[in-house]
Each structure stands twice: as C-alpha cells, then as structure tokens.
Protein backbone atom coordinates (compact mmCIF):
# COMPACT_ATOMS: atom_id res chain seq x y z
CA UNK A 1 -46.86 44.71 -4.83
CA UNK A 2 -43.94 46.12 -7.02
CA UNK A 3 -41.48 47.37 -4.12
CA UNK A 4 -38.75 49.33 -5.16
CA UNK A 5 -34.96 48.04 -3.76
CA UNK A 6 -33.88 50.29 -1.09
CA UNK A 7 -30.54 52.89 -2.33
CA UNK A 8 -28.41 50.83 -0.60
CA UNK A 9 -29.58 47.64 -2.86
CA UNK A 10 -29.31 49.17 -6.25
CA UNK A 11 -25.65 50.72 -5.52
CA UNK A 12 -24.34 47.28 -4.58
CA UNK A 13 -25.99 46.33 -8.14
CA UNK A 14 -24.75 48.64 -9.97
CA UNK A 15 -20.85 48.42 -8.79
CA UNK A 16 -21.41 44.55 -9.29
CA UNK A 17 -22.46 45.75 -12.71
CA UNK A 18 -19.30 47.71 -13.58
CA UNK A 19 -16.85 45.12 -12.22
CA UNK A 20 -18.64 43.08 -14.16
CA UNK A 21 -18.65 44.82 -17.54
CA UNK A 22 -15.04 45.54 -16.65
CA UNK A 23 -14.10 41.81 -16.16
CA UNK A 24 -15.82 41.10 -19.76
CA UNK A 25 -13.84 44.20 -21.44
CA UNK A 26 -10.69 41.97 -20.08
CA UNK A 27 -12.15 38.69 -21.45
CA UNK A 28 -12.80 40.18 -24.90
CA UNK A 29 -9.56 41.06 -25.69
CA UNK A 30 -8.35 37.53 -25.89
CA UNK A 31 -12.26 36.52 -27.29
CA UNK A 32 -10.95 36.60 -30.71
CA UNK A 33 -8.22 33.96 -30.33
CA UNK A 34 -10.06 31.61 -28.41
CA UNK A 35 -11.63 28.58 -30.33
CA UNK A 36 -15.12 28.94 -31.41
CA UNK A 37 -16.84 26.43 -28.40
CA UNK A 38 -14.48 28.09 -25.66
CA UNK A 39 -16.10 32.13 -27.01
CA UNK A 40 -19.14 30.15 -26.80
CA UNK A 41 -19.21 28.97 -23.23
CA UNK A 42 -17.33 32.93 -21.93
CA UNK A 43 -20.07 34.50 -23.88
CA UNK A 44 -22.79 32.20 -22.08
CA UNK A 45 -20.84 32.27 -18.53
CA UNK A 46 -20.93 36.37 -18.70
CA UNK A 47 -24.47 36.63 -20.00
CA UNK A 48 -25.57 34.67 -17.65
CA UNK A 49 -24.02 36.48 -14.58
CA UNK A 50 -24.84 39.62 -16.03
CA UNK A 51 -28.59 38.77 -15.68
CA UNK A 52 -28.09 37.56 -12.45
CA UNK A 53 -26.79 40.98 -11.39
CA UNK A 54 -29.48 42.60 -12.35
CA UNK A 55 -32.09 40.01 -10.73
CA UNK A 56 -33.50 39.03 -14.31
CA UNK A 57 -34.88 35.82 -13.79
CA UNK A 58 -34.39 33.60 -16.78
CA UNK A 59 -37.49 31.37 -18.60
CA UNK A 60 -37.72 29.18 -21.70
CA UNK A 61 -40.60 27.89 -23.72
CA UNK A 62 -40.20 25.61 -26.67
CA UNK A 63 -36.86 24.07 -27.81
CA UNK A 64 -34.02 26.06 -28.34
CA UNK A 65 -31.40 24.62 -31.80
CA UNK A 66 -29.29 22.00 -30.68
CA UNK A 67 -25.78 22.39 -30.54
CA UNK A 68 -25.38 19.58 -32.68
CA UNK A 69 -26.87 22.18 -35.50
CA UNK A 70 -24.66 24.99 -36.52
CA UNK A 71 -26.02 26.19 -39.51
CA UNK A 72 -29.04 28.20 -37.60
CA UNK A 73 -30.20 31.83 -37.96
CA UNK A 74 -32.54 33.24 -35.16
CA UNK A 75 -35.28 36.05 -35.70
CA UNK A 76 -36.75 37.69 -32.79
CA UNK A 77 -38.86 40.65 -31.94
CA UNK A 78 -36.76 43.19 -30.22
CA UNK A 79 -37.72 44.88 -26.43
CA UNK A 80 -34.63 45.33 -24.62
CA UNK A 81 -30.60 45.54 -25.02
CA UNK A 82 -31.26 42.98 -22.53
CA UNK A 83 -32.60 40.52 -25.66
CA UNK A 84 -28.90 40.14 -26.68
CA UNK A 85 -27.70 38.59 -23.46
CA UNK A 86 -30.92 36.81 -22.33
CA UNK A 87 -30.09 35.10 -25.90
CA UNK A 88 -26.63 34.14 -25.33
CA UNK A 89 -27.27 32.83 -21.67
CA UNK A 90 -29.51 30.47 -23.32
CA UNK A 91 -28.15 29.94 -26.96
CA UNK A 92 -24.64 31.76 -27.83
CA UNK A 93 -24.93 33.49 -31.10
CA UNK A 94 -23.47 36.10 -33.37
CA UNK A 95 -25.97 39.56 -33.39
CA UNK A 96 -26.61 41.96 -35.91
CA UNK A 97 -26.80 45.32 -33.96
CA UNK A 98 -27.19 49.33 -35.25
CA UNK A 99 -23.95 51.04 -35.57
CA UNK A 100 -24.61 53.51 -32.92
CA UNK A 101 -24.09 50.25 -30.38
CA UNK A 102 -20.32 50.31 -31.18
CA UNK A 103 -20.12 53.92 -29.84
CA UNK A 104 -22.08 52.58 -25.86
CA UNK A 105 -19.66 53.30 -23.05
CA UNK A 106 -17.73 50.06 -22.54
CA UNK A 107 -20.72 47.49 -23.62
CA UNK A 108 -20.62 48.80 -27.45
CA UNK A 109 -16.35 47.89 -26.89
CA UNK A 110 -17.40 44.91 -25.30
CA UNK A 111 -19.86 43.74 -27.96
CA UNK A 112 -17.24 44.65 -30.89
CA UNK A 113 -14.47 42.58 -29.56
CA UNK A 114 -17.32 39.64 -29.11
CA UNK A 115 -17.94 39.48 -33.02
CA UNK A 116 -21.24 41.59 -33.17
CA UNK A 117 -22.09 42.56 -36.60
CA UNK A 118 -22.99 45.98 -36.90
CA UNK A 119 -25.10 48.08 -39.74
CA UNK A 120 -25.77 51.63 -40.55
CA UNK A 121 -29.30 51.00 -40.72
CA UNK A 122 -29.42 54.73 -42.52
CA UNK A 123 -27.63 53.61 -45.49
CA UNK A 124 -29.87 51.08 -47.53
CA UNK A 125 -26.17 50.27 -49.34
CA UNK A 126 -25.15 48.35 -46.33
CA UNK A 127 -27.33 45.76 -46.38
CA UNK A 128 -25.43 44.44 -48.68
CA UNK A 129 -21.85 44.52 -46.64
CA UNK A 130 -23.72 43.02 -43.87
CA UNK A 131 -25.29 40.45 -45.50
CA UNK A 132 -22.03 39.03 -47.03
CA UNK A 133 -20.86 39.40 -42.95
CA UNK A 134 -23.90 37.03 -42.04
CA UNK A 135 -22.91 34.93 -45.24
CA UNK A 136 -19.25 34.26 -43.59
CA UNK A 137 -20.38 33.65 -40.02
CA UNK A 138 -22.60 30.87 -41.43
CA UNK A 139 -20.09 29.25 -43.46
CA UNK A 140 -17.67 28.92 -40.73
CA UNK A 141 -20.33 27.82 -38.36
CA UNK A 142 -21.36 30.39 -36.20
CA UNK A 143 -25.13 31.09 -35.44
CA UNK A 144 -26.29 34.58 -36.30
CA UNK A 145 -29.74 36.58 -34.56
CA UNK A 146 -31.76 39.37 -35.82
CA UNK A 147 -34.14 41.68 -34.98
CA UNK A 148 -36.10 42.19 -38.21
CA UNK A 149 -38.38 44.73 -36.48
CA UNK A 150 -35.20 46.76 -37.46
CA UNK A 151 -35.78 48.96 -33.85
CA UNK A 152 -37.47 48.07 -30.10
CA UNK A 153 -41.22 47.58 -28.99
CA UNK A 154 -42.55 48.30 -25.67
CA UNK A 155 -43.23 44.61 -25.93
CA UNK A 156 -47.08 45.08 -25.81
CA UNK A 157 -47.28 45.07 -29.93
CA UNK A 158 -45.20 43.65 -32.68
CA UNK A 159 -44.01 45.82 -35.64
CA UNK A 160 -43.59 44.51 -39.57
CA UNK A 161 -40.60 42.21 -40.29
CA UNK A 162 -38.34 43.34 -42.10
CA UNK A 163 -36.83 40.75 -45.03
CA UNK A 164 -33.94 41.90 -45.52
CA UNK A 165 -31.62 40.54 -43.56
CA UNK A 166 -32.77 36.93 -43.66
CA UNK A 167 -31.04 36.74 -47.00
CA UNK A 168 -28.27 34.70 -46.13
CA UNK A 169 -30.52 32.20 -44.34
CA UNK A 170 -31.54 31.82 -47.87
CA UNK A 171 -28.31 31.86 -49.62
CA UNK A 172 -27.05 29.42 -46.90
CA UNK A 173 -30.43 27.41 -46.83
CA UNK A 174 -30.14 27.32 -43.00
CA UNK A 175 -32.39 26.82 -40.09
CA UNK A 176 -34.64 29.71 -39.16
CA UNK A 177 -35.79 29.47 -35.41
CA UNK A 178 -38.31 31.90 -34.25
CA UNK A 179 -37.72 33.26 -30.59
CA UNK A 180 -40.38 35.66 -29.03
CA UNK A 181 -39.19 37.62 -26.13
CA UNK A 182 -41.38 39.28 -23.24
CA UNK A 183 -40.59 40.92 -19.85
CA UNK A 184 -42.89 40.70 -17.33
CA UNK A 185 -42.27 42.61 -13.58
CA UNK A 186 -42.58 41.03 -9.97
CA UNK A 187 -46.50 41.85 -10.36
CA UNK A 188 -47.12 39.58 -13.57
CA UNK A 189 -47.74 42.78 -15.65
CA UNK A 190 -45.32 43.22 -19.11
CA UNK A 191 -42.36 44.72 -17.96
CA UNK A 192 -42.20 48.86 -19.00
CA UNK A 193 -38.76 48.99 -17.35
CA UNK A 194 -37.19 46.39 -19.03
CA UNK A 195 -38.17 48.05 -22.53
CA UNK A 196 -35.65 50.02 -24.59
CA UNK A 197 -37.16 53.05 -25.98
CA UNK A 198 -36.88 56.50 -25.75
CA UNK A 199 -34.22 56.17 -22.80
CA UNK A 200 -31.12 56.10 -22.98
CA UNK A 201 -28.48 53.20 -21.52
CA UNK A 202 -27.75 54.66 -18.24
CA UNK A 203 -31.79 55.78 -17.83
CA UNK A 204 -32.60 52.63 -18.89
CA UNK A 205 -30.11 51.06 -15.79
CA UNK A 206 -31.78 53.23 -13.69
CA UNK A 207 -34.60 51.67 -14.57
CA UNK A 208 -33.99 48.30 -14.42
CA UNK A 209 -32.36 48.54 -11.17
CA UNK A 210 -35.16 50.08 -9.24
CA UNK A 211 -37.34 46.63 -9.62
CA UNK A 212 -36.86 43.95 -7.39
CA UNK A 213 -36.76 41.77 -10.18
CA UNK A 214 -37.70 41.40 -13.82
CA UNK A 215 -38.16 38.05 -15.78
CA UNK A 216 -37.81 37.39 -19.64
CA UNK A 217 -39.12 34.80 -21.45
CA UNK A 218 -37.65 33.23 -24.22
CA UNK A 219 -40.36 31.42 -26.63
CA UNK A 220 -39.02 29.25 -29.39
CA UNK A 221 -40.91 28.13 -32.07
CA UNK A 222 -40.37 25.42 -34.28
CA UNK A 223 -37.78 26.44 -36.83
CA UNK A 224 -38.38 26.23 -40.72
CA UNK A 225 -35.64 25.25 -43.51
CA UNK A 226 -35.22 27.94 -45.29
CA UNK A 227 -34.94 25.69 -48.80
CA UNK A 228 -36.91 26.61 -50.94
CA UNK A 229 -38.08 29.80 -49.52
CA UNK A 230 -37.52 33.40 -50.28
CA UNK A 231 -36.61 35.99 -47.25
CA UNK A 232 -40.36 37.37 -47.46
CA UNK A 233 -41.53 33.74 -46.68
CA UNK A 234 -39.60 33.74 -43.94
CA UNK A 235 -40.00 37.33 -42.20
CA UNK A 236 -43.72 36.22 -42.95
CA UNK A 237 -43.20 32.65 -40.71
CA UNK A 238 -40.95 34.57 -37.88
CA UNK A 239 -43.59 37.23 -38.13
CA UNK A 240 -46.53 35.02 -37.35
CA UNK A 241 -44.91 32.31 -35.14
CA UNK A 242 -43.96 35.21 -32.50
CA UNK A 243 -46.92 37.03 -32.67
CA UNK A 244 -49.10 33.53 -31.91
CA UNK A 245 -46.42 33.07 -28.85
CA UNK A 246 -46.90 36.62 -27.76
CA UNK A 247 -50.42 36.56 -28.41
CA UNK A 248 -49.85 39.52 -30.19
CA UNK A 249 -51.97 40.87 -33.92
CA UNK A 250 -49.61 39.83 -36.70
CA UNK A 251 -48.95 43.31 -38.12
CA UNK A 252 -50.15 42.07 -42.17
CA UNK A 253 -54.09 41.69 -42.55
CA UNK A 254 -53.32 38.80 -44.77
CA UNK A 255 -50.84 36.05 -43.59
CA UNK A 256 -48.76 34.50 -46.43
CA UNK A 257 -48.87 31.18 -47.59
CA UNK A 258 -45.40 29.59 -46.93
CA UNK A 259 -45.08 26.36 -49.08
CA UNK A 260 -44.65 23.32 -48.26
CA UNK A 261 -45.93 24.52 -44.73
CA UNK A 262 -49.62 23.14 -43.69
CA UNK A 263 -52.08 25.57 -43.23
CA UNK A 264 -52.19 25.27 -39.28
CA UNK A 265 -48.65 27.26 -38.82
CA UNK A 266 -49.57 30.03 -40.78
C-alpha cells in the first residue's frame, strides 16, 4: 500500500532539500573553473544526494557510454525535471533545457552556472544558436542529452522525436545512446507524482515528497554511430529503441529503415 510520509517526514525532506540546493548554488560558482573530470564527479556527487533526499531509488538497465568515450550524445524521452539529475548520478552530461528553466528559483541559477544549454523553444531561429552550442561542447569533449520529445510525458506514452537537435551528433559523427526513463511508485504502478506536467516546481515537490519513495529507471540501449546518418535516422532509432524499452507504441505507423542497421533493431 502507497502510505503517505507523516508531516513531520516530508519537512525534514524538504529543509534537507534547501540546504542542499543551497550547498550546490555555492559549488557552482567555482563549477566553471574546475577541470572538466573534477565538474564531472561534483555534478555526479550532488545528483546523487539530491535523489537520495528525496528517497528516489536509483536503477539501470543496459550499458551506460564508457568514460573512455567522450564524443557521445544522449536522447531520452522526457517525464520529470528529475530526468536531468537521475542522468548525471549515473552518466554526467551537458543538457539542453527550455529557457524558462533559467528563470526556476535557485535550481534554474544552479543549472546555468553548471553549463546547461538553454533554447527558446518559441523561436525556430534558435535552433541554430543552440546547435553551434552542442557543436562546441562536443569538440571540447563534453557529453550533451536531449529530450527530442521537445516537452514531458506522463510517462505512460511516448510523443514524436523531434530531429532537430541531433544535428551536431551528425556534424560531429558521434555516438548516439538511447536512454528510456520510467518512474514507478512503492506499489509497482508508473509513477504520476514523479511526472512533470501541468504543475508547477514547488507542486510538483509537494508531490514528490508525499510518497514514501519513488524509483526511476534508466534503460540504455545500444548506441548507433551517427556516420553516415542524417538527424531523421536518428530521432527515428532513439524513437524506436525507447519505445521497445518502455514497451511503449512508437508514435510513426511506419518505422524507418536506418542503413547499415539489420532489420531486427528497427
């Protein structure tokens, strides 16, 4: 049975939380001028407590890219703000996040100072700026994620990949790695509380806090090489590879072809 903590509980969370938050605003002022493996293991070392403060238990499925390979984009459907640091716990990375992020009480101050790459999804002319962002981090080594659903899910359906901003994996013939992502509560059921829509941050800590516990699941697939592919071949892969993890209807009546790829991972 789904028990909800007693008021007691979830105010001891939540002024872990903000001591917490506020101990990361103090780390991400020196963040920038930090070598790239030491911002790798603070941004891990904070994710990580941050999901143990808010009892979100931690599970992977397939491998996640080696560290030995830098040259790696990740696509992955979007539930939760909580994607971004389940991610990082697991596999530190760059994110491409909506403008209005930068403007979140302390997190979106938090998340600028820790290189996230933001867009103004309402101006198509951006793409292009952020692209040539993406283009950069690659070159110098950094992994970059996106969310080419372009918003959240409730995380019981999976909505059309956007191509966009898989460009640069293109440009930069990198590694494209796959990751589904799925909540589920202490009852085994897909998580409602742990999805990001139509609430905003503090409802949505409100939420989150009244569950005992919530797990996420991080499902890699194997990754593609993006030579020789154009950015539609690859939103099609990420597409179907997550929704066969998730178990989920791959939003386009008629897979793509990807070539060079054998007809089983379609």
């Amino acid at each position: 049975m789904n028990s909800t903590p007693s008021l007691l509980i979830r105010v001891f969370r939540a002024t872990r939380l903000f001591l917490h938050v506020l101990s990361g605003l103090i780390q991400s002022a020196i963040y920038p001028h930090l070598s790239q493996p030491t911002q790798k293991r603070m941004a891990q070392k904070w994710s990580s407590g941050l999901l143990a403060i808010l009892c979100i238990r931690l599970r992977c499925g397939g491998t996640p890219p080696p560290i030995s390979v830098l040259r790696v984009m990740l696509a992955a459907n979007h539930v939760s703000w909580l994607d971004v640091y389940a991610l990082i716990s697991l596999c530190p990375t760059r994110f491409v996040a909506k403008s209005e992020i930068r403007n979140w009480p302390l997190l979106g101050w938090l998340s600028q100072n820790a290189g996230t790459l933001f867009i103004e999804r309402t101006k198509r002319s951006d793409t292009a700026r952020i692209n040539k962002d993406i283009n950069n981090a690659l070159t110098i080594g950094d992994r970059v994620a996106v969310f080419p659903e372009g918003t959240t899910s409730d995380g019981t359906e999976l909505r059309h990949f956007h191509a966009s901003l898989l460009q640069p994996a293109v440009i930069e013939e990198t590694w494209l790695y796959p990751v589904a992502i799925r909540y589920h509560d202490s009852t085994g059921q897909i998580s409602q509380a742990a999805a990001f829509v139509e609430v905003s941050l503090l409802g949505s800590l409100q939420q989150i806090l009244r569950q005992p516990w919530i797990e996420v699941e991080l499902i890699f697939s194997d990754p593609v090489n993006s030579i020789g592919k154009n950015r539609r071949e690859l939103a099609r892969f990420a597409e179907h590879a997550i929704a066969t993890a998730l178990s989920l209807p791959v939003p386009h009546k008629r897979p793509e072809k990807l070539p060079g790829l054998p007809t089983e991972q379609l």
